[in-house]
C-alpha atoms as a PDB file:
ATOM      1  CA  UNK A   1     -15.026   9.315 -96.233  1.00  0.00           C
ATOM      2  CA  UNK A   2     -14.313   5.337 -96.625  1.00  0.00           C
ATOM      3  CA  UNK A   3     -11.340   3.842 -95.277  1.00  0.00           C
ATOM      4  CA  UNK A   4     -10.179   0.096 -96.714  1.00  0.00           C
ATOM      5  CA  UNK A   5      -8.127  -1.614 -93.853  1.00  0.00           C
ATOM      6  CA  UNK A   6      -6.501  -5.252 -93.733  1.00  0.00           C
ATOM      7  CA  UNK A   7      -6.673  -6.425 -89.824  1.00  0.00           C
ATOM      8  CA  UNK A   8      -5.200  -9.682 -89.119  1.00  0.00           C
ATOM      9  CA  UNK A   9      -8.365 -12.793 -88.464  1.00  0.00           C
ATOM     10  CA  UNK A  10      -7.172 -12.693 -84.983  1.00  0.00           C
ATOM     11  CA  UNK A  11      -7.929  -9.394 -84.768  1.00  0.00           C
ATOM     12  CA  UNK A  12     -10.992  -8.832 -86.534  1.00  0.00           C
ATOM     13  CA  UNK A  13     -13.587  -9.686 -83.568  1.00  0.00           C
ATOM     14  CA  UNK A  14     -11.350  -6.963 -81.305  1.00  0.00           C
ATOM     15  CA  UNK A  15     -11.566  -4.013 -84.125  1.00  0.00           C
ATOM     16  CA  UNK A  16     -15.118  -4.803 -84.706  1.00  0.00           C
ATOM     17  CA  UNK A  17     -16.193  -3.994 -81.161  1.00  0.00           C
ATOM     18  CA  UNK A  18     -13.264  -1.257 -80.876  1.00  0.00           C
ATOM     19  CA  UNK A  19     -15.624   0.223 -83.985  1.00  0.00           C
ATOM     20  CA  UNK A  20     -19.062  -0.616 -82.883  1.00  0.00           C
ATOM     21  CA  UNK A  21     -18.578   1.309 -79.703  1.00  0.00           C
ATOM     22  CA  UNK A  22     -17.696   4.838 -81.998  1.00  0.00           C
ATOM     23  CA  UNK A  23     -21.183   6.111 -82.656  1.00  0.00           C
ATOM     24  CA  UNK A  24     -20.720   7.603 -85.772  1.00  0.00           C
ATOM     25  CA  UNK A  25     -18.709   5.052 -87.496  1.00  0.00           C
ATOM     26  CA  UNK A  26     -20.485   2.101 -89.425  1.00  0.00           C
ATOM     27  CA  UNK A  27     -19.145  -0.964 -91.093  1.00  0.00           C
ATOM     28  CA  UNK A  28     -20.701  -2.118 -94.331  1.00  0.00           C
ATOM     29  CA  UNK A  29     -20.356  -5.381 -95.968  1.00  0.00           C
ATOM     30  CA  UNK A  30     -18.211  -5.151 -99.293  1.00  0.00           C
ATOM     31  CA  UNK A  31     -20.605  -4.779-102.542  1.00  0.00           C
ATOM     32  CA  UNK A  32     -20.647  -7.646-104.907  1.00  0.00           C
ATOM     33  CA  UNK A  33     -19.641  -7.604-108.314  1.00  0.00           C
ATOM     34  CA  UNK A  34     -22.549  -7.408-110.649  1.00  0.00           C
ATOM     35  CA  UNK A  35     -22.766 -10.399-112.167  1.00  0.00           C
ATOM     36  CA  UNK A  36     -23.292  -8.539-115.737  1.00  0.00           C
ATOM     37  CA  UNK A  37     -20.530  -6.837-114.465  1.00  0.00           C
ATOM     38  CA  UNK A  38     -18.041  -9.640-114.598  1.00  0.00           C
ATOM     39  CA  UNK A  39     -19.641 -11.180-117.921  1.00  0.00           C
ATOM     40  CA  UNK A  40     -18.401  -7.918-119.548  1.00  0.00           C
ATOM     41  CA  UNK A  41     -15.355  -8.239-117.952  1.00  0.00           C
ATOM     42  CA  UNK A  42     -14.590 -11.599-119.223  1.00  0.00           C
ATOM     43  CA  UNK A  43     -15.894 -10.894-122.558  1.00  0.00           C
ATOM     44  CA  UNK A  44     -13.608  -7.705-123.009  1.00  0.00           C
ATOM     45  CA  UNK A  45     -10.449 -10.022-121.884  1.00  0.00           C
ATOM     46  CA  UNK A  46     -11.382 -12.737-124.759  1.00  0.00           C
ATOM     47  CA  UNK A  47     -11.853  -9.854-127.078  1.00  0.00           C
ATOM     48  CA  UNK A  48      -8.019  -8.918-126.342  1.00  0.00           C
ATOM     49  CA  UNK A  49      -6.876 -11.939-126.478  1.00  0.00           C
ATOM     50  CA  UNK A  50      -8.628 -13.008-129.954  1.00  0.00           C
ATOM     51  CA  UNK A  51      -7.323  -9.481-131.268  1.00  0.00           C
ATOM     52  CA  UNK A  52     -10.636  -8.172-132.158  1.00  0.00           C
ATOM     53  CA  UNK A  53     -10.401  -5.022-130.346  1.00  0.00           C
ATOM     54  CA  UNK A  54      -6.868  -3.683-128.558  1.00  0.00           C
ATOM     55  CA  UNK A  55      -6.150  -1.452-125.803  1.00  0.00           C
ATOM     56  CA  UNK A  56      -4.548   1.835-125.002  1.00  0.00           C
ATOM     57  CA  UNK A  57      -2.840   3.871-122.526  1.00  0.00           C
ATOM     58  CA  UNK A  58      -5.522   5.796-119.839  1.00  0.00           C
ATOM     59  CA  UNK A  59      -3.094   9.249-121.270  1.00  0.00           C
ATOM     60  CA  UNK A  60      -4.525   8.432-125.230  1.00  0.00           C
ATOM     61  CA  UNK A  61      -7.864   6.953-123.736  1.00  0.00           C
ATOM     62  CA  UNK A  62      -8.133  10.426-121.472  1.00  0.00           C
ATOM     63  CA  UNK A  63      -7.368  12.711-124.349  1.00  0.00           C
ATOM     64  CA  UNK A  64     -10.348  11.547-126.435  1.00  0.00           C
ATOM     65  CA  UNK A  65     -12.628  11.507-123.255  1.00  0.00           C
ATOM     66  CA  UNK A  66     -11.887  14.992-121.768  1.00  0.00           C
ATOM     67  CA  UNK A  67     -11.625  16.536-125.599  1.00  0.00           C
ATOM     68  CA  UNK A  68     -14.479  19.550-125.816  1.00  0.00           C
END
């Protein structure tokens, strides 16, 4: 299971240790964003914008996906 917490700076150095001493938690350093990832991304939004494609409610977008 992952957890996502906000801690306070002051607190950070205080919940790492608290953590570090449970043996069978870990703490991983957030994944970046592929940088493909967020060329898409900003591609798609100037593609809205310029009206060349349009978007639709997840409910219509989900009906087409899950359709067998």
């Amino acid at each position: 299971m992952k957890v996502v917490l906000e801690i306070d700076d002051d607190k950070l150095g205080d919940f790492f240790s608290l953590i570090q001493s449970i043996e069978y938690a870990n703490i991983k350093e957030p994944s970046e964003i592929p940088s493909w990832q967020k060329s898409e991304i900003l591609k798609r939004i100037s593609e809205l914008e310029s009206g060349k494609i349009k978007k639709r409610s997840w409910d219509s977008a989900k009906v087409e996906i899950f359709k067998k």
